[in-house]
N, C-alpha and C. Protein backbone atom coordinates (compact mmCIF):
# COMPACT_ATOMS: atom_id res chain seq x y z
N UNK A 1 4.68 2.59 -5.31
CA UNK A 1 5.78 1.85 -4.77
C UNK A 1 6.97 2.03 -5.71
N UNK A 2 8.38 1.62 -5.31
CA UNK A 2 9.41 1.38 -6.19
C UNK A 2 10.04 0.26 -5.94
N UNK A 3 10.40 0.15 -6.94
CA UNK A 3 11.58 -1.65 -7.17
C UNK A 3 12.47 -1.86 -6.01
N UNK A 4 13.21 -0.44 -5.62
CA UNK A 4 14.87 -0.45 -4.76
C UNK A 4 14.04 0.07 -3.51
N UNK A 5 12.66 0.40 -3.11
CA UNK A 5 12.43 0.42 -1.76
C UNK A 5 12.17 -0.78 -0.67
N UNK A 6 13.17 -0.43 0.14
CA UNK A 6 12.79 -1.41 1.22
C UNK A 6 11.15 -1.73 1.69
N UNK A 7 10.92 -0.39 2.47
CA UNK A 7 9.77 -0.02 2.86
C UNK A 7 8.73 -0.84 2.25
N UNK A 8 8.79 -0.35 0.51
CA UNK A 8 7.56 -1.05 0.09
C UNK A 8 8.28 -2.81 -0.19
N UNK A 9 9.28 -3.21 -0.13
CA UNK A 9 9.23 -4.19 -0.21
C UNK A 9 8.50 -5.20 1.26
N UNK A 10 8.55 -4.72 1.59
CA UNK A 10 8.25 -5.27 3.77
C UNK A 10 6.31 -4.74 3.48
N UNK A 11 5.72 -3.77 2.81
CA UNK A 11 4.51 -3.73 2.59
C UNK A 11 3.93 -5.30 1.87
N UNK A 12 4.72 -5.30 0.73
CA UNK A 12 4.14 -5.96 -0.73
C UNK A 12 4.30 -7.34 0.72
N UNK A 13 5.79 -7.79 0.75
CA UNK A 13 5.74 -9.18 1.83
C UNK A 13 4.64 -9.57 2.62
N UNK A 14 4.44 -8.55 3.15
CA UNK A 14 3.56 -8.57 4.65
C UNK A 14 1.58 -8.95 3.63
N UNK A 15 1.00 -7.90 3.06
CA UNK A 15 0.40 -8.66 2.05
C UNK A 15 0.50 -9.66 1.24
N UNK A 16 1.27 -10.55 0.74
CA UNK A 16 1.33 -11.60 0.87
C UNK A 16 1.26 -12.38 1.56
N UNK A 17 2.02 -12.71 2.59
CA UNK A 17 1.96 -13.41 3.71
C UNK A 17 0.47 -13.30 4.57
N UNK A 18 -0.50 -12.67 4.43
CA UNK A 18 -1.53 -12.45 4.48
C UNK A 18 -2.76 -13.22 3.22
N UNK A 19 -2.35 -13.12 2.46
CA UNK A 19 -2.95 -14.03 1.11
C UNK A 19 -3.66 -12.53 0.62
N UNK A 20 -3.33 -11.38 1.16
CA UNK A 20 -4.18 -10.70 0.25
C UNK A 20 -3.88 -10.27 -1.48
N UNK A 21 -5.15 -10.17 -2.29
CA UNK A 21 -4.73 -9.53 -3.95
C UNK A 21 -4.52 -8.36 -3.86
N UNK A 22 -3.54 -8.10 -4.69
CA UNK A 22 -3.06 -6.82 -4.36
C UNK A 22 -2.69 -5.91 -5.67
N UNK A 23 -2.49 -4.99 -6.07
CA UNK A 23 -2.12 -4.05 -7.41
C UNK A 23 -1.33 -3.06 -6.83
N UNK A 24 -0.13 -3.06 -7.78
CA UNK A 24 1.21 -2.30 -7.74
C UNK A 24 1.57 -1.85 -8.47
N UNK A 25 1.97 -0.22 -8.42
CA UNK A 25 2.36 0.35 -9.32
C UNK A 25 3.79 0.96 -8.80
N UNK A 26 4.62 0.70 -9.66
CA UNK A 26 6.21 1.00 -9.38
C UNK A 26 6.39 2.26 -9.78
N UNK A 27 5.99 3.08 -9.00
CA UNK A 27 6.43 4.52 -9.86
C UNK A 27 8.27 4.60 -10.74
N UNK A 28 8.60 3.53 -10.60
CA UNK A 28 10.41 4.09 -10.98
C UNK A 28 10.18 3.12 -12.34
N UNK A 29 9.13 2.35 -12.62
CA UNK A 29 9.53 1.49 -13.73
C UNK A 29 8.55 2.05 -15.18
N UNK A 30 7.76 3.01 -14.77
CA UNK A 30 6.88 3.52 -15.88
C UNK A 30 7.07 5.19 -16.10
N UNK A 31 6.72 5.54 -17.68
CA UNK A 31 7.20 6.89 -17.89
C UNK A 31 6.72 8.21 -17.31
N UNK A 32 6.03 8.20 -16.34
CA UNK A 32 5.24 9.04 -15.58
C UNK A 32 5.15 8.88 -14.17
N UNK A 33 6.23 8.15 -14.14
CA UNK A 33 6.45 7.85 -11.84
C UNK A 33 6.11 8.98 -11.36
N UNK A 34 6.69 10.48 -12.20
CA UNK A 34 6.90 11.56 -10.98
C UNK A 34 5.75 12.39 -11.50
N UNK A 35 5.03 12.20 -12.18
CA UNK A 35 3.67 12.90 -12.01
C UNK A 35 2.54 12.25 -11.49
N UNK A 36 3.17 10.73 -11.67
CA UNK A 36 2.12 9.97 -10.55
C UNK A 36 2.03 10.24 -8.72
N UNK A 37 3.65 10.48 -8.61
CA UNK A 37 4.09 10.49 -7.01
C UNK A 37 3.62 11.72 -6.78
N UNK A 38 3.59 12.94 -7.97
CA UNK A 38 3.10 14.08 -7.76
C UNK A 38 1.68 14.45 -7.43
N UNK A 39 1.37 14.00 -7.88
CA UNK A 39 -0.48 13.29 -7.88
C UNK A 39 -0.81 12.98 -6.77
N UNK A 40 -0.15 11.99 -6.23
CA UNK A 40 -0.51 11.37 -5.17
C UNK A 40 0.08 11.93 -4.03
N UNK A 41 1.23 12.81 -4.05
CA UNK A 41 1.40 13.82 -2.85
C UNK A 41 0.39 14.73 -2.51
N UNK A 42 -0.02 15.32 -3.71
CA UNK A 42 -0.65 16.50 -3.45
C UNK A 42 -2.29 15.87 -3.20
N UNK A 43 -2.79 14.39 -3.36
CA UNK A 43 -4.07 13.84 -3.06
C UNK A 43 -4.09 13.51 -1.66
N UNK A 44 -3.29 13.07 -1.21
CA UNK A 44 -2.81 12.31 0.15
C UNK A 44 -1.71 13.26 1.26
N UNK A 45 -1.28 13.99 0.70
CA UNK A 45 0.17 14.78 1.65
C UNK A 45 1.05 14.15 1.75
N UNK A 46 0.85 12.83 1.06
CA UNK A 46 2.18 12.09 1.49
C UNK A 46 2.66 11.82 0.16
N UNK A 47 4.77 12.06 0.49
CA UNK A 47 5.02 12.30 -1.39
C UNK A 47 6.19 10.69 -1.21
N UNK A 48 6.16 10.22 0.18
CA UNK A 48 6.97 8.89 0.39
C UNK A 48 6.28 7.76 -0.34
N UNK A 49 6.95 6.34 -0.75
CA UNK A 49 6.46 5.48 -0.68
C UNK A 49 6.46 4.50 0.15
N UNK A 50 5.79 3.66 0.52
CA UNK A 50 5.01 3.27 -0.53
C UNK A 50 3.71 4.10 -0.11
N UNK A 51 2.84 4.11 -0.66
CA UNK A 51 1.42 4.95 -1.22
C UNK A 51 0.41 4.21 -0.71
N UNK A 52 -0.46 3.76 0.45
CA UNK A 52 -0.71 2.15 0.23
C UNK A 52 -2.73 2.57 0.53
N UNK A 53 -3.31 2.21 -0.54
CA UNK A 53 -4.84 2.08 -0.32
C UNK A 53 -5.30 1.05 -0.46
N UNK A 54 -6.29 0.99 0.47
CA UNK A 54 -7.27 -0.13 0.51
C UNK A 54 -8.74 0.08 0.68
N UNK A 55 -9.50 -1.01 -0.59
CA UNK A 55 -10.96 -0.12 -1.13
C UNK A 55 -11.00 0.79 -1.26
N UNK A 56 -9.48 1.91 -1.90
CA UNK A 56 -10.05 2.82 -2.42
C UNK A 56 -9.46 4.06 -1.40
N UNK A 57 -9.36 3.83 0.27
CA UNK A 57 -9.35 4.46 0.75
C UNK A 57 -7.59 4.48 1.29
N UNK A 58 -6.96 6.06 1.40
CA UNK A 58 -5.50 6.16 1.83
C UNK A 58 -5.32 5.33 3.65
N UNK A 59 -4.65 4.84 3.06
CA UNK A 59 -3.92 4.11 4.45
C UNK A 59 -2.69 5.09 5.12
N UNK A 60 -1.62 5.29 4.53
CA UNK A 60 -0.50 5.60 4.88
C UNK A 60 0.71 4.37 3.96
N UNK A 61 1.87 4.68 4.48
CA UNK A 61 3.06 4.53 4.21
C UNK A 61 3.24 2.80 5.27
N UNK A 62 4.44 2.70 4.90
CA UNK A 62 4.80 1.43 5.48
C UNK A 62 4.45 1.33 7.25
N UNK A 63 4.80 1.90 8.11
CA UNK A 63 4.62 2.42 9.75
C UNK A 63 2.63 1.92 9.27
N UNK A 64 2.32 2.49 8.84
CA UNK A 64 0.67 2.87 9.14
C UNK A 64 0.31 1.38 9.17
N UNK A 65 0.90 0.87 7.81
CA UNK A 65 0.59 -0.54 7.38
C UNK A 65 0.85 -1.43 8.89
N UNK A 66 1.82 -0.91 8.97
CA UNK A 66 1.90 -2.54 10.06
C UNK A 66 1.70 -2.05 11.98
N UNK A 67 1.53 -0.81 11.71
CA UNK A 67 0.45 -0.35 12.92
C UNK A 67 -1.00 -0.68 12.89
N UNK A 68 -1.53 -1.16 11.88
CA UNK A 68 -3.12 -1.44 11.91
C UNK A 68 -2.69 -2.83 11.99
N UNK A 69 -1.70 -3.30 11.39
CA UNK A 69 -1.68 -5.12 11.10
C UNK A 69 -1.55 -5.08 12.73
N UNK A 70 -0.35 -4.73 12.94
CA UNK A 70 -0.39 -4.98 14.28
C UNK A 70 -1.62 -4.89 15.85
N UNK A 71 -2.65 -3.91 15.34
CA UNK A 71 -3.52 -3.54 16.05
C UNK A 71 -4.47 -4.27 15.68
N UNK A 72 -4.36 -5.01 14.72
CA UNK A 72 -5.71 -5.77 14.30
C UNK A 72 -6.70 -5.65 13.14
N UNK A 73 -5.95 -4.77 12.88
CA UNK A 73 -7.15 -3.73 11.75
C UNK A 73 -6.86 -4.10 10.31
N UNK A 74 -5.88 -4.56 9.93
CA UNK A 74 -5.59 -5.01 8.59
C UNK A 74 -6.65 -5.70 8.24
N UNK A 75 -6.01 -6.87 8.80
CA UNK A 75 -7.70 -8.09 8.16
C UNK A 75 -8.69 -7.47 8.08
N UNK A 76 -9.43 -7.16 8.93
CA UNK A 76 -10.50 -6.70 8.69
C UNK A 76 -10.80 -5.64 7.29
N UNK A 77 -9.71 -4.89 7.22
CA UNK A 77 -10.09 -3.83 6.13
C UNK A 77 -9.67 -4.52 4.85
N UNK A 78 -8.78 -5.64 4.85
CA UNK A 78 -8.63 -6.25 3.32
C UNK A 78 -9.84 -7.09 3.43
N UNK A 79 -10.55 -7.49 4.39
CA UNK A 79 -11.89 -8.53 4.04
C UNK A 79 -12.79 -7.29 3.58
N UNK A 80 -12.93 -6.25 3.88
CA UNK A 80 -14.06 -5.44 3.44
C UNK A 80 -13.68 -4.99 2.08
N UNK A 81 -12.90 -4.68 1.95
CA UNK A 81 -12.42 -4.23 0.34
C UNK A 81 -12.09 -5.32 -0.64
N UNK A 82 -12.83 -6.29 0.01
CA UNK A 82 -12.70 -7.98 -0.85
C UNK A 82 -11.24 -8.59 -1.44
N UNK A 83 -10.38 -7.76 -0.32
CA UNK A 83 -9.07 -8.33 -1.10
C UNK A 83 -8.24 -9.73 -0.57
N UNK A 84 -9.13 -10.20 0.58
CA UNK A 84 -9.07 -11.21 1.29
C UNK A 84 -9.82 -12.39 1.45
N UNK A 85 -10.17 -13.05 1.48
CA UNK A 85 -11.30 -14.30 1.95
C UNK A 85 -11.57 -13.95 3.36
N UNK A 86 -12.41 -13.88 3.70
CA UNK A 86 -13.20 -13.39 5.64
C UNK A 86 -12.70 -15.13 5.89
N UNK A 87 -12.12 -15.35 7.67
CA UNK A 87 -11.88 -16.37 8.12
C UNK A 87 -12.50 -16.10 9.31
């Protein structure tokens, strides 16, 4: 993620507003952002942020995020990757 992105700011919100725990890494605020973003382009294909996994596994970018929220699929995958309380 970065500080001045919208995108990931509307990710990080939307997990919250969800109650899920969450871990963030700002690629623009540490000395290795662009070998991290590099990393993670060439792991994923995707060189946008935000970067967004859950348990481990690539989600997509902001769109993906709130196409599963929207479809239903969020919850469920933050309860399996224990980043949620199951309701």
């Amino acid at each position: 993620m970065a500080t001045y992105c919208g995108y990931c700011k509307r990710v990080k919100q939307l997990l919250t507003q969800l109650g899920a725990t969450y871990k963030v890494i700002e690629l623009d605020e540490g000395t290795d952002g662009d070998e991290t973003q590099a990393a993670l382009a060439e792991w994923t294909g995707q060189r946008t942020v935000p970067n967004v996994f859950i348990g481990g596994k690539h989600i997509g970018g902001c769109d993906s995020v709130l196409e599963k929220h929207q479809a239903g699929h969020l919850l469920p995958l933050l309860s399996e990757a224990g980043a949620i309380a199951s309701k």
